[in-house]
PDB file of N, CA and C in Angstrom:
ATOM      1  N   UNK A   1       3.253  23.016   9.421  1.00  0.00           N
ATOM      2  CA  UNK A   1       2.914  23.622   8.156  1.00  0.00           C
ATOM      3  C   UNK A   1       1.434  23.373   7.876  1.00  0.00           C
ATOM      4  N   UNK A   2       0.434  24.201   7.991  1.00  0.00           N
ATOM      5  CA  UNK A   2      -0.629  24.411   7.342  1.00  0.00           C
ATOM      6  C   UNK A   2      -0.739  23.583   6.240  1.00  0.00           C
ATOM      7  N   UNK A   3      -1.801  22.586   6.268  1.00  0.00           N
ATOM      8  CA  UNK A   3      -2.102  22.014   4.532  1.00  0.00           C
ATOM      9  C   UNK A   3      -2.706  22.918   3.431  1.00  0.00           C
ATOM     10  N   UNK A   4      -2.987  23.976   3.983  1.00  0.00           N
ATOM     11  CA  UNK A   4      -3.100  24.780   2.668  1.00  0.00           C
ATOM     12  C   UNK A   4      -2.074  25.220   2.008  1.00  0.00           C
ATOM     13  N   UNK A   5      -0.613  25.495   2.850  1.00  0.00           N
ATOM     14  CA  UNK A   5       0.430  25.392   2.276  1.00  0.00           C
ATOM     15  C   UNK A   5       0.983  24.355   1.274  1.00  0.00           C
ATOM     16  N   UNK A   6       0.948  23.145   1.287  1.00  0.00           N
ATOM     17  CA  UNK A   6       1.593  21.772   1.037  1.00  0.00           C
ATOM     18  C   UNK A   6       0.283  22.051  -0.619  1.00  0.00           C
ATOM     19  N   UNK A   7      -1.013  22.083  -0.884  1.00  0.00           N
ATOM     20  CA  UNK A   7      -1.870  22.262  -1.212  1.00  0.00           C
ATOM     21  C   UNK A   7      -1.199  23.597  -2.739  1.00  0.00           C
ATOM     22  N   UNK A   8      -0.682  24.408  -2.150  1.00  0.00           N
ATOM     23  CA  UNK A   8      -0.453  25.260  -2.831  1.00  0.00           C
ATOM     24  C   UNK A   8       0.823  25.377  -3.774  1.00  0.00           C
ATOM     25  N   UNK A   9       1.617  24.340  -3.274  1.00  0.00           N
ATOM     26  CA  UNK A   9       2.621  24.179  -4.011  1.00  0.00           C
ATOM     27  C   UNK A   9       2.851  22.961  -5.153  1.00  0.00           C
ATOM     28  N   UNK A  10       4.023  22.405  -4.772  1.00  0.00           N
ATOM     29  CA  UNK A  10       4.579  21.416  -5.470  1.00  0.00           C
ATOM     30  C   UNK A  10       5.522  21.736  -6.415  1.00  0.00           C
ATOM     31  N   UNK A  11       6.461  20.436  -6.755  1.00  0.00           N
ATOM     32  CA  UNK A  11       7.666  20.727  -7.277  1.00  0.00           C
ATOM     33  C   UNK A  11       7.852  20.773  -8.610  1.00  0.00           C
ATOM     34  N   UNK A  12       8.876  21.974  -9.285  1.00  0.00           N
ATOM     35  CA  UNK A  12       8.405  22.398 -10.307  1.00  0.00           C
ATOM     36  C   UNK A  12       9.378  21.315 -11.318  1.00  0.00           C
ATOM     37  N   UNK A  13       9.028  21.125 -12.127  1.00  0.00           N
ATOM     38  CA  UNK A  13       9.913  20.160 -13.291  1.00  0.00           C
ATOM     39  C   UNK A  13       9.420  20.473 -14.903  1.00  0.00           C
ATOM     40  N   UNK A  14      11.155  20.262 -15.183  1.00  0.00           N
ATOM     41  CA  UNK A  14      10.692  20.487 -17.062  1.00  0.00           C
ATOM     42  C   UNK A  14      10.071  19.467 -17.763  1.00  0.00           C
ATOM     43  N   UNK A  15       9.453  18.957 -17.996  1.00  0.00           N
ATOM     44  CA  UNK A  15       9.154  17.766 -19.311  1.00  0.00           C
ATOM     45  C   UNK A  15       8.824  18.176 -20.616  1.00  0.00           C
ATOM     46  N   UNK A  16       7.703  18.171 -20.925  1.00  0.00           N
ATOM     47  CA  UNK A  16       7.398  18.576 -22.406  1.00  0.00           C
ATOM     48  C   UNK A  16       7.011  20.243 -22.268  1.00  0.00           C
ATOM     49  N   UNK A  17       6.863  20.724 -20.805  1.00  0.00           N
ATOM     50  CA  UNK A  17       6.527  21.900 -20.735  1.00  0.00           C
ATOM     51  C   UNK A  17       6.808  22.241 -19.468  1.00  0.00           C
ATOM     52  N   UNK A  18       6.863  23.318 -19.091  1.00  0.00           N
ATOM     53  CA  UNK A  18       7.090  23.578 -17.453  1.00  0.00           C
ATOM     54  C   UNK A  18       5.972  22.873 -16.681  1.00  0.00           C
ATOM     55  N   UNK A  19       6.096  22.141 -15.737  1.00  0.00           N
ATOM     56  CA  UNK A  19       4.801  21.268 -14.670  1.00  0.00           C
ATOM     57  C   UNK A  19       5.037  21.692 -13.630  1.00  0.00           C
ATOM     58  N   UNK A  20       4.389  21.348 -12.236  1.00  0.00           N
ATOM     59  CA  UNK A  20       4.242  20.632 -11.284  1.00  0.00           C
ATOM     60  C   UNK A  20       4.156  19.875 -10.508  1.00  0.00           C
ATOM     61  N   UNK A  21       4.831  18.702  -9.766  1.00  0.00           N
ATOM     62  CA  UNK A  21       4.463  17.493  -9.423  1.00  0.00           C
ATOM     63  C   UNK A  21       4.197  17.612  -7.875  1.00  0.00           C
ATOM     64  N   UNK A  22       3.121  17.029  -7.705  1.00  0.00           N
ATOM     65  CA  UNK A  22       2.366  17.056  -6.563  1.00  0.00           C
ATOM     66  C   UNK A  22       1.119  15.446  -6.187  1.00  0.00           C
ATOM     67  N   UNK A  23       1.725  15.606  -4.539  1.00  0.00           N
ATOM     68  CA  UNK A  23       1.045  14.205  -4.696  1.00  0.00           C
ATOM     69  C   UNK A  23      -0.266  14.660  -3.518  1.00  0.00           C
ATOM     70  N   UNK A  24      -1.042  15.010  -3.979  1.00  0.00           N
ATOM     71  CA  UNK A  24      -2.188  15.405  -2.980  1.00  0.00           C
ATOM     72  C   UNK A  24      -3.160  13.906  -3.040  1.00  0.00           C
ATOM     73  N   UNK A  25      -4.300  14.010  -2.184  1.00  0.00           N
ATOM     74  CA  UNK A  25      -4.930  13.055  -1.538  1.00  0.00           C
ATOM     75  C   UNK A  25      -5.852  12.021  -2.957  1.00  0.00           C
ATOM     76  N   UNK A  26      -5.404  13.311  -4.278  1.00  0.00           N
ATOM     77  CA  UNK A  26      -6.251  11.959  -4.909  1.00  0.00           C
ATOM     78  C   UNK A  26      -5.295  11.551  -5.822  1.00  0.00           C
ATOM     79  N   UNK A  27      -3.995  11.764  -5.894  1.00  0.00           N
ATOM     80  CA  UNK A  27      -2.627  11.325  -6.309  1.00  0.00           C
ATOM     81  C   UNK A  27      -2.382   9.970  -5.228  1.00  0.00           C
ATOM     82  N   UNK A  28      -2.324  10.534  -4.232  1.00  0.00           N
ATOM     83  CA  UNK A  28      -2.172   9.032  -3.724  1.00  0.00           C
ATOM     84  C   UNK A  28      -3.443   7.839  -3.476  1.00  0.00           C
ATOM     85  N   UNK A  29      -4.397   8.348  -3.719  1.00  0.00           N
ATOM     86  CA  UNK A  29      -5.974   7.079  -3.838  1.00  0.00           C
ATOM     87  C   UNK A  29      -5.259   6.696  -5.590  1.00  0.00           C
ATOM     88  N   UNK A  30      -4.732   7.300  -6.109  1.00  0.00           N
ATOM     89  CA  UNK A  30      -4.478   6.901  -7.480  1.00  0.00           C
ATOM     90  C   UNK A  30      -3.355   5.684  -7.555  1.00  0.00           C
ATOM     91  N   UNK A  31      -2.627   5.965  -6.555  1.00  0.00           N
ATOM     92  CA  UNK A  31      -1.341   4.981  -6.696  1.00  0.00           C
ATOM     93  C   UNK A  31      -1.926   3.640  -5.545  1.00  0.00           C
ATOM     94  N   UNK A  32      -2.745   3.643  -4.564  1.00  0.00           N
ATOM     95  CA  UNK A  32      -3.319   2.927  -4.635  1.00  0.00           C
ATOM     96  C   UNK A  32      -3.750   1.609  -5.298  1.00  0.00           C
ATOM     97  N   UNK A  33      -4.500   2.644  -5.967  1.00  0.00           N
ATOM     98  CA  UNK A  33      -5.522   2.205  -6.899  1.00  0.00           C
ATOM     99  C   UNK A  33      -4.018   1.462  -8.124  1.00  0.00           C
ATOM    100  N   UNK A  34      -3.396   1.920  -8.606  1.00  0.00           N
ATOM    101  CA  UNK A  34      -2.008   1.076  -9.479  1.00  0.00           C
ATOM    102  C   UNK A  34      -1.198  -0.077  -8.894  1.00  0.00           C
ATOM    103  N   UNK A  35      -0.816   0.299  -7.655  1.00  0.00           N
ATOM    104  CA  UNK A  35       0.310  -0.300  -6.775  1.00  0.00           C
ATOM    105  C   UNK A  35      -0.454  -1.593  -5.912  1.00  0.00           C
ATOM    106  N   UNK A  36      -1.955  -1.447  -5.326  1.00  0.00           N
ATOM    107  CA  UNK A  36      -2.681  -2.304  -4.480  1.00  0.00           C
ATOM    108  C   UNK A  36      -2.263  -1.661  -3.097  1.00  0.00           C
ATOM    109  N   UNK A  37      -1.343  -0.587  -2.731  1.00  0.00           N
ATOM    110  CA  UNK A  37      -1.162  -0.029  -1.353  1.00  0.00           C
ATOM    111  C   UNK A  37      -0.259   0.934  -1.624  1.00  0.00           C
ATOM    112  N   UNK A  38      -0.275   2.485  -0.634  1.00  0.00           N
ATOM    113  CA  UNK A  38       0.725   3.056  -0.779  1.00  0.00           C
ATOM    114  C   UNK A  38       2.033   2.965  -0.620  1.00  0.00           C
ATOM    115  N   UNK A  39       2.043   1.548   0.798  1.00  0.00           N
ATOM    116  CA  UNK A  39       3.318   0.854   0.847  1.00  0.00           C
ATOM    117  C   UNK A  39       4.254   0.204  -0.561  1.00  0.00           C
ATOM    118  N   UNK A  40       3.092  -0.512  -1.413  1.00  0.00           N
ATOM    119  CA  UNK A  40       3.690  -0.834  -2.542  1.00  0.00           C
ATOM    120  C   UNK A  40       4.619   0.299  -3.251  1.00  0.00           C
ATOM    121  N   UNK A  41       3.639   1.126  -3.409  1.00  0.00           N
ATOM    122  CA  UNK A  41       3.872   2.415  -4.491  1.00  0.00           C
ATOM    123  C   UNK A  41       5.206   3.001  -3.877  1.00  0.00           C
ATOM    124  N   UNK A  42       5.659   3.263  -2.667  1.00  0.00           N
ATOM    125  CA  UNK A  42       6.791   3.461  -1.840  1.00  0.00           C
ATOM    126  C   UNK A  42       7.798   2.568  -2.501  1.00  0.00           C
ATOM    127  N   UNK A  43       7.741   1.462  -2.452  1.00  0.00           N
ATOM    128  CA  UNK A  43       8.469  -0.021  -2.282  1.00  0.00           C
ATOM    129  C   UNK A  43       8.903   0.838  -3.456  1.00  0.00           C
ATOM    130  N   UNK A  44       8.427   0.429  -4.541  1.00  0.00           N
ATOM    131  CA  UNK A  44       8.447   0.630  -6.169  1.00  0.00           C
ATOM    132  C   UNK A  44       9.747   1.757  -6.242  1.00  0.00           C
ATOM    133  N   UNK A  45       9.056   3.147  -5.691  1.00  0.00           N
ATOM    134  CA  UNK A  45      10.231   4.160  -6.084  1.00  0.00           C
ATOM    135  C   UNK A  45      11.870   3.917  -5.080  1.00  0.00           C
ATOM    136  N   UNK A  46      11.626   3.707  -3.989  1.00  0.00           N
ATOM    137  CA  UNK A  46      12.631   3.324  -3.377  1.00  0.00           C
ATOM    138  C   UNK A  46      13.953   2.191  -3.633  1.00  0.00           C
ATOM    139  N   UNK A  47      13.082   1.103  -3.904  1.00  0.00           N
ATOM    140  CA  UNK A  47      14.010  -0.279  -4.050  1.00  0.00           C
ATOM    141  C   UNK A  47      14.294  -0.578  -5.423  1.00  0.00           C
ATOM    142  N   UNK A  48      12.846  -1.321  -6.066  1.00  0.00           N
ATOM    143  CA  UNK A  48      12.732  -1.345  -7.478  1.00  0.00           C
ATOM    144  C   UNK A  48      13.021  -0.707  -8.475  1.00  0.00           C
ATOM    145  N   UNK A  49      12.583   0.163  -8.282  1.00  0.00           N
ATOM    146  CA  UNK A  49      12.616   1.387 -10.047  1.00  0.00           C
ATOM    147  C   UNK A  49      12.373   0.828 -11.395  1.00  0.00           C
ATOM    148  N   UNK A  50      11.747   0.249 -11.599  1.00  0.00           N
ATOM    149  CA  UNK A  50      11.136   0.043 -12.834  1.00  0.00           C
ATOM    150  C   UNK A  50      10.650   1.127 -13.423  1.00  0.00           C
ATOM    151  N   UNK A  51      11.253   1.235 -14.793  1.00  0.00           N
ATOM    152  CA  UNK A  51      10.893   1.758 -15.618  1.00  0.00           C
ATOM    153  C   UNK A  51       9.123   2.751 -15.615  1.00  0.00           C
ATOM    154  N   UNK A  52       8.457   1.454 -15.550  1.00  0.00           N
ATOM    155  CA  UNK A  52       7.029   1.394 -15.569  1.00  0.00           C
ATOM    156  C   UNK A  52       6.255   2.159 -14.496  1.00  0.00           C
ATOM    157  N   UNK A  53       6.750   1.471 -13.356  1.00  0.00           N
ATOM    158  CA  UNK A  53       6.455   2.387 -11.764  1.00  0.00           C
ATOM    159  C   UNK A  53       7.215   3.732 -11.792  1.00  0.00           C
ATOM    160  N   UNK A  54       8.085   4.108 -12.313  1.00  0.00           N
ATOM    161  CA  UNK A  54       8.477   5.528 -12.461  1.00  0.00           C
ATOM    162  C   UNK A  54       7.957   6.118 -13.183  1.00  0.00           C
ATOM    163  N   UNK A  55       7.302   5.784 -14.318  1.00  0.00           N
ATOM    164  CA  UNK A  55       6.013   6.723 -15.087  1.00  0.00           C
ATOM    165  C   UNK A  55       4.854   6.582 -14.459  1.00  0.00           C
ATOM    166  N   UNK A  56       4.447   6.018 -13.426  1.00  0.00           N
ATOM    167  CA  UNK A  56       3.211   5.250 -13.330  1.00  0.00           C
ATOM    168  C   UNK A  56       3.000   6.568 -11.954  1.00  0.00           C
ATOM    169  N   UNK A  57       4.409   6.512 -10.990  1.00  0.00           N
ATOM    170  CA  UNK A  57       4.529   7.757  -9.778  1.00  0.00           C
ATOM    171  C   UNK A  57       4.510   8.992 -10.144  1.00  0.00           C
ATOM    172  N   UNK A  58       5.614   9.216 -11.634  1.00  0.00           N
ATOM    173  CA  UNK A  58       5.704  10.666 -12.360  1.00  0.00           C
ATOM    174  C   UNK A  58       3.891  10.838 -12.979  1.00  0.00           C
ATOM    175  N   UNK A  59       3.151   9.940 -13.267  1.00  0.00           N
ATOM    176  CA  UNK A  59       1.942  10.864 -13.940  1.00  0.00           C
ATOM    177  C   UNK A  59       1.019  10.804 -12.658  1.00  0.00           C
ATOM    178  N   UNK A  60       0.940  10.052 -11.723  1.00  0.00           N
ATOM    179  CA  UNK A  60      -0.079  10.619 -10.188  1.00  0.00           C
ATOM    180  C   UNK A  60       0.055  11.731  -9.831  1.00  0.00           C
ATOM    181  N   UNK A  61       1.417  12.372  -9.957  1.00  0.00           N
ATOM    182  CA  UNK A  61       1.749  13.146  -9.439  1.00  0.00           C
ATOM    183  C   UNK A  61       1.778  14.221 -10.314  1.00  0.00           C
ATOM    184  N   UNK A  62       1.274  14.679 -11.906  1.00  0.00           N
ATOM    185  CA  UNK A  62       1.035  15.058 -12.691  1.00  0.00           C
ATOM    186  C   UNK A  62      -0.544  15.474 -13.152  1.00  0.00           C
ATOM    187  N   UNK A  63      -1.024  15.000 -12.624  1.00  0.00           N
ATOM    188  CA  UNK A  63      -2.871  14.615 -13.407  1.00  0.00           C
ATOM    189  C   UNK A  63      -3.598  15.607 -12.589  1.00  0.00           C
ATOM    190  N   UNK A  64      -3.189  16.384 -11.471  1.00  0.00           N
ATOM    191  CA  UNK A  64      -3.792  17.466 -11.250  1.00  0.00           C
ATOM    192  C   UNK A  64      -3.703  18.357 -11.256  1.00  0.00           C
ATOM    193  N   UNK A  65      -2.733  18.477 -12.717  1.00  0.00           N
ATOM    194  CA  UNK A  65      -2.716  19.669 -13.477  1.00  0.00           C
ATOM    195  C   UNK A  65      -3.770  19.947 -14.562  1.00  0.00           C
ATOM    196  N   UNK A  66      -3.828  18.134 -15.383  1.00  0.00           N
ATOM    197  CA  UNK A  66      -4.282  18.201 -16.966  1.00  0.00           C
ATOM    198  C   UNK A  66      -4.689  16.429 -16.455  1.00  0.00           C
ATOM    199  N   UNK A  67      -6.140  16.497 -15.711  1.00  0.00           N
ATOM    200  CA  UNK A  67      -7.080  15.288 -15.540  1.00  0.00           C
ATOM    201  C   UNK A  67      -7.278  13.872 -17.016  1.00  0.00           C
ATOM    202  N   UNK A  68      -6.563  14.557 -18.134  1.00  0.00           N
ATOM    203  CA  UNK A  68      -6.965  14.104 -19.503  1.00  0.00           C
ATOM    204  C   UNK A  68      -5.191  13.496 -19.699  1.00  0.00           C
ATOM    205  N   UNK A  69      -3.943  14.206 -18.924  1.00  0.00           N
ATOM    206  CA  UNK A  69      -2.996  13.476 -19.123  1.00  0.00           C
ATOM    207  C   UNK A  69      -2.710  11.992 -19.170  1.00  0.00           C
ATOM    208  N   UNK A  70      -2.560  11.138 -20.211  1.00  0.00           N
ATOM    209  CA  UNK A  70      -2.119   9.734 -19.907  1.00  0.00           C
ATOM    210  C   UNK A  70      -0.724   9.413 -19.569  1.00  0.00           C
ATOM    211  N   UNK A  71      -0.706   8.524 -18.794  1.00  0.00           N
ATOM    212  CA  UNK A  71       0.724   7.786 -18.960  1.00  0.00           C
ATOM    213  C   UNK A  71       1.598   7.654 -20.273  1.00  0.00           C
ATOM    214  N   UNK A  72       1.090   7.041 -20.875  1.00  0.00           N
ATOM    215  CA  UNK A  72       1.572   7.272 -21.769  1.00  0.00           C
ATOM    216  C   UNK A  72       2.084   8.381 -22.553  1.00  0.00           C
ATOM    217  N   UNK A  73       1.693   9.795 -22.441  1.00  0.00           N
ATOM    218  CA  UNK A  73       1.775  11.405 -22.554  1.00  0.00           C
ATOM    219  C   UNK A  73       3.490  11.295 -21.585  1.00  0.00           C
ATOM    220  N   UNK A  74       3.186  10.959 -20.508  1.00  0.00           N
ATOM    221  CA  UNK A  74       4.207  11.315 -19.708  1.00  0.00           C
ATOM    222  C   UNK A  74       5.266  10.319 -20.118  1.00  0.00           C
ATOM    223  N   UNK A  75       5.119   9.195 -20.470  1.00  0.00           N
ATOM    224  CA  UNK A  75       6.392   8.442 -20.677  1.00  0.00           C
ATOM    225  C   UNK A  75       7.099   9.007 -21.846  1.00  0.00           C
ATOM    226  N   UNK A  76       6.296   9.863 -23.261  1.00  0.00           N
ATOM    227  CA  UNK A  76       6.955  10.376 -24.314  1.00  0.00           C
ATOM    228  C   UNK A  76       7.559  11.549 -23.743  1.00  0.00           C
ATOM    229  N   UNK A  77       6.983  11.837 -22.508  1.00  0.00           N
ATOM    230  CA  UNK A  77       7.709  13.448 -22.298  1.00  0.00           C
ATOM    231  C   UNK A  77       9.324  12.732 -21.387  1.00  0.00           C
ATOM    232  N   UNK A  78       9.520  12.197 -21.189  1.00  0.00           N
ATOM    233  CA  UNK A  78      11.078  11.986 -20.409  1.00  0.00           C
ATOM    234  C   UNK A  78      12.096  10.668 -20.964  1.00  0.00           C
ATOM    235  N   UNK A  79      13.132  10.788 -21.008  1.00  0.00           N
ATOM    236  CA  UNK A  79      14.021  10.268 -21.950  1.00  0.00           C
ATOM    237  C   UNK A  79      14.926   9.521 -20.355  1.00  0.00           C
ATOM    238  N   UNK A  80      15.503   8.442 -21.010  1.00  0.00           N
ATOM    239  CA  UNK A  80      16.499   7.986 -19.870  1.00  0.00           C
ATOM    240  C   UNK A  80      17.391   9.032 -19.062  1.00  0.00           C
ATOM    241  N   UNK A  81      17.948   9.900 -20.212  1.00  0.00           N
ATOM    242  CA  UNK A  81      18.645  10.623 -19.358  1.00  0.00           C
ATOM    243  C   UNK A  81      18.284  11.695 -18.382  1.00  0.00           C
ATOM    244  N   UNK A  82      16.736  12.070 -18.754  1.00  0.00           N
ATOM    245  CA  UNK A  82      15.845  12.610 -17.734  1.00  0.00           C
ATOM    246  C   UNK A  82      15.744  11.853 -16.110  1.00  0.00           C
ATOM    247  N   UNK A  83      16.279  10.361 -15.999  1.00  0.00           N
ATOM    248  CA  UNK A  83      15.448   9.424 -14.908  1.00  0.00           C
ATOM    249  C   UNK A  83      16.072  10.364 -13.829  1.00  0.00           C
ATOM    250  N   UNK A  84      17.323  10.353 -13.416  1.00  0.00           N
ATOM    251  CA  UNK A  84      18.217  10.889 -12.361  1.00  0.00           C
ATOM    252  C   UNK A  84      17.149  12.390 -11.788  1.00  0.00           C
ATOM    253  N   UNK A  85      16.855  12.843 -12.830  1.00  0.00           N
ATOM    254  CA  UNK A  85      16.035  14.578 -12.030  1.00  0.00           C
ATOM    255  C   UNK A  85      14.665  14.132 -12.012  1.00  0.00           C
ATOM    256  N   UNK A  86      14.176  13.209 -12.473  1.00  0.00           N
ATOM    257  CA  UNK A  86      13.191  12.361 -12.322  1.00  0.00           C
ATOM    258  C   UNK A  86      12.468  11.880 -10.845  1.00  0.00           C
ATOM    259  N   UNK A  87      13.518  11.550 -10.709  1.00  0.00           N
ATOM    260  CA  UNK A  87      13.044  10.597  -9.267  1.00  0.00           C
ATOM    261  C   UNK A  87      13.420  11.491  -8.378  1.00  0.00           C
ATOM    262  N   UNK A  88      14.626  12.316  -8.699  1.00  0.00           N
ATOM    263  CA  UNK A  88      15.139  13.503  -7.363  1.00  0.00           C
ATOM    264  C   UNK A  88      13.549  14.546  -6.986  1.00  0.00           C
ATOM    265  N   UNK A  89      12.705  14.604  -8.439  1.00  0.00           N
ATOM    266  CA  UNK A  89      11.493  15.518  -8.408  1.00  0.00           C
ATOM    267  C   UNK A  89      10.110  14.252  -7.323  1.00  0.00           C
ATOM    268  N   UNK A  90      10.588  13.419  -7.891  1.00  0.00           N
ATOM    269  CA  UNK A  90       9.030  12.348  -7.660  1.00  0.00           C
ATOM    270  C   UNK A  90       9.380  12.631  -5.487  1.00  0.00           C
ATOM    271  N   UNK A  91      10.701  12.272  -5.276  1.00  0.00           N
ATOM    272  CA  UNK A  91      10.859  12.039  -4.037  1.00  0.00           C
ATOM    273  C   UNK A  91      10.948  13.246  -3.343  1.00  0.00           C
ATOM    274  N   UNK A  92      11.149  14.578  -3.473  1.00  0.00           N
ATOM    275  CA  UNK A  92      10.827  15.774  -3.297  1.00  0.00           C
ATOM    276  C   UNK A  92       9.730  16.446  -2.944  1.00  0.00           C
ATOM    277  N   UNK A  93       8.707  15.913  -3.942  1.00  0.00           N
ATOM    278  CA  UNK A  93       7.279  15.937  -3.783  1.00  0.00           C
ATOM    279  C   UNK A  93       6.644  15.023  -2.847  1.00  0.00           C
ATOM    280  N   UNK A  94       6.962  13.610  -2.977  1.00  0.00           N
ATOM    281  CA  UNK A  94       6.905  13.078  -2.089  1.00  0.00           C
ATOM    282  C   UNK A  94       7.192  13.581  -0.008  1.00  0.00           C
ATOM    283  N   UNK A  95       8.146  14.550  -0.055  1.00  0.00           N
ATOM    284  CA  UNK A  95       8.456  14.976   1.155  1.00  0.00           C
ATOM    285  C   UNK A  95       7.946  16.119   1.438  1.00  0.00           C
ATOM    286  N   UNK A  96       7.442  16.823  -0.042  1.00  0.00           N
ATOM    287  CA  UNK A  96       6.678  17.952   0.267  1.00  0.00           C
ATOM    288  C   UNK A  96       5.143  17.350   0.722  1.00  0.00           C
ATOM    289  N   UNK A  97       4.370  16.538  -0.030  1.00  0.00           N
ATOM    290  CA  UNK A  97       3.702  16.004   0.146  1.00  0.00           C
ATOM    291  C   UNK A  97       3.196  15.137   2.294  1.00  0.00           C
ATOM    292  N   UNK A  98       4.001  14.865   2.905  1.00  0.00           N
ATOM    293  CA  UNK A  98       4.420  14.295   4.223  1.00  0.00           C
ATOM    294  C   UNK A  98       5.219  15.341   4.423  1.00  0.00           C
ATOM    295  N   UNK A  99       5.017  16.490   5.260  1.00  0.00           N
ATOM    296  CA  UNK A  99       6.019  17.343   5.729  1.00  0.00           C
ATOM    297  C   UNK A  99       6.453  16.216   7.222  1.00  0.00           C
ATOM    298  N   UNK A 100       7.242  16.323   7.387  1.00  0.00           N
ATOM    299  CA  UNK A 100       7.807  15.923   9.125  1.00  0.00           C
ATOM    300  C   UNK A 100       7.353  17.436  10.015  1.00  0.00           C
ATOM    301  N   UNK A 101       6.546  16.224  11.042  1.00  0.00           N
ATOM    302  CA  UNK A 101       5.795  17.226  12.109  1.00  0.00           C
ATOM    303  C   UNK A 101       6.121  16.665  13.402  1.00  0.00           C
ATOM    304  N   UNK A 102       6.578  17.775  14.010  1.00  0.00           N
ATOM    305  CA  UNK A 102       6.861  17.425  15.173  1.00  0.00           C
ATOM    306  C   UNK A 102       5.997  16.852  15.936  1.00  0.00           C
ATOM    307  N   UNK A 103       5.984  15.945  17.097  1.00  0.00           N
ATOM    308  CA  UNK A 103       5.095  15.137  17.833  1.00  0.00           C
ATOM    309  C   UNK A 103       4.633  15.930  18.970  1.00  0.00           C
ATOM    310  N   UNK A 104       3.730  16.165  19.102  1.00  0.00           N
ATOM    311  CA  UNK A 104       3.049  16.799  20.096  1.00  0.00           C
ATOM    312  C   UNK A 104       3.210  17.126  21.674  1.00  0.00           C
ATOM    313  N   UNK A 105       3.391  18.098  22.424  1.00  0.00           N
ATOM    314  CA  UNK A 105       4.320  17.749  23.610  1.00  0.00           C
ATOM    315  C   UNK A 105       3.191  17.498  24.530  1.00  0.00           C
ATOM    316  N   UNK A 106       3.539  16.782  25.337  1.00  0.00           N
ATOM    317  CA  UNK A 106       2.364  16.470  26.617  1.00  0.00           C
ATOM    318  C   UNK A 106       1.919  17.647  27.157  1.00  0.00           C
ATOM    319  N   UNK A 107       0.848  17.507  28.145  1.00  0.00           N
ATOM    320  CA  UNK A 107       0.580  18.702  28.675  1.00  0.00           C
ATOM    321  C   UNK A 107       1.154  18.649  30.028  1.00  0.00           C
ATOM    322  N   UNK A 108       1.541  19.516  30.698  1.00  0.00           N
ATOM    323  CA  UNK A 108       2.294  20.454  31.701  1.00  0.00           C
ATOM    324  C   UNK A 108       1.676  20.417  33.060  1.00  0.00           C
ATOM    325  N   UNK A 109       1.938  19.850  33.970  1.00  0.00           N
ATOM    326  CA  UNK A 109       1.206  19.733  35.108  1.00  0.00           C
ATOM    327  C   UNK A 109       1.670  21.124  35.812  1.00  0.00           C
ATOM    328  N   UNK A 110       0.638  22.029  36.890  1.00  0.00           N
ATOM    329  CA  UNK A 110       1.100  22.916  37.768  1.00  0.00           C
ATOM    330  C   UNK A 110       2.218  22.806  38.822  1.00  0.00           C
ATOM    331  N   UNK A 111       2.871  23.008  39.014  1.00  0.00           N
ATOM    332  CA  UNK A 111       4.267  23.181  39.559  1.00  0.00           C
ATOM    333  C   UNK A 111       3.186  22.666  41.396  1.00  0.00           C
ATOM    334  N   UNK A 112       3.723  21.884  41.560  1.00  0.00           N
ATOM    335  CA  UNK A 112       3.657  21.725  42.887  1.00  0.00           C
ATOM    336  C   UNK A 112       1.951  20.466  43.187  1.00  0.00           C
ATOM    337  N   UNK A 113       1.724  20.607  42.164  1.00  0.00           N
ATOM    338  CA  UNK A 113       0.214  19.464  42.376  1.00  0.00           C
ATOM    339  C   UNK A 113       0.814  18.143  41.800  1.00  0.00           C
ATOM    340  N   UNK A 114      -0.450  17.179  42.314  1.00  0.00           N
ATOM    341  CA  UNK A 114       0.046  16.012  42.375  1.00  0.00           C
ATOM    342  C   UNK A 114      -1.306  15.460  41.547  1.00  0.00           C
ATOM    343  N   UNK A 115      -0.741  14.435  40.696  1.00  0.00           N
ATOM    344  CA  UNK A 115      -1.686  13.911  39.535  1.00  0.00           C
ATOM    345  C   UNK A 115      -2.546  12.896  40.328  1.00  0.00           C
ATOM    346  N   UNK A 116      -3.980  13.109  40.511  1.00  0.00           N
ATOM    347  CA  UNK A 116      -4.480  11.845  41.426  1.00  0.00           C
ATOM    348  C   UNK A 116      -4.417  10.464  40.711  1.00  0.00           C
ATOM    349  N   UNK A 117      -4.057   9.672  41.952  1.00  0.00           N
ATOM    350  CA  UNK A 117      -4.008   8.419  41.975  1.00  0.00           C
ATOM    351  C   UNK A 117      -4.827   7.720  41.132  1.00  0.00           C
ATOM    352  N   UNK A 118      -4.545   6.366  40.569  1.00  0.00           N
ATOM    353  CA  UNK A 118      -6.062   6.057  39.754  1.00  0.00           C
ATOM    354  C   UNK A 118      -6.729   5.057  40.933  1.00  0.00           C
ATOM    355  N   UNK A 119      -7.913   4.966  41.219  1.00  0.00           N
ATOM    356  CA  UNK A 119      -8.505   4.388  42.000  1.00  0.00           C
ATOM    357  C   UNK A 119      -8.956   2.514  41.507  1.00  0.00           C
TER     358      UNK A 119
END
């Protein structure tokens, strides 16, 4: 998949208004920058779930819509019973975000030659 594809999208969600959530390259220098590593920021939505780290993933992934959005903006926009489509959106994006790419196939030797020796 083309990154201009991945670039062009992202997943759509209701909150206080119809959005987008998308974790492009300065969504994740952002969680970084919150978490101390993207491994953390992973850890967080996966294992943990805190409250806090789930607004903290939902507005990275928000702010390049409306650069002026706070956290705090986003924590009034979702209610507990929002968390469940919450995280189904954060981790969605997340996979839109990392498409799975196939690994590259070796290259193909001519039918009948022989790879020289290493000396």
């Amino acid at each position: 998949m083309p990154a201009s594809d991945v670039r062009s999208k992202g997943i759509p969600i209701e909150l206080d208004k119809p959005r987008r959530l998308r974790y492009d390259f300065n969504a994740l220098a952002l969680l970084e920058d919150k978490f101390g590593s993207l491994d953390a920021a992973l850890e967080e939505l996966g294992k943990k779930g805190t409250i806090k780290g789930i607004r903290t993933l939902l507005h990275v992934g928000l702010v390049h819509e409306d650069p002026t959005l706070t956290e705090y903006q986003v924590g009034k926009a979702i209610t507990f019973e929002d968390l469940p489509r919450v995280v189904q959106a954060i981790g969605d994006a997340f996979k839109e975000a990392f498409p799975k790419v196939d690994p590259p196939k070796p290259p193909e030797t001519p039918e009948g030659t022989m790879e020289a020796e290493p000396s």
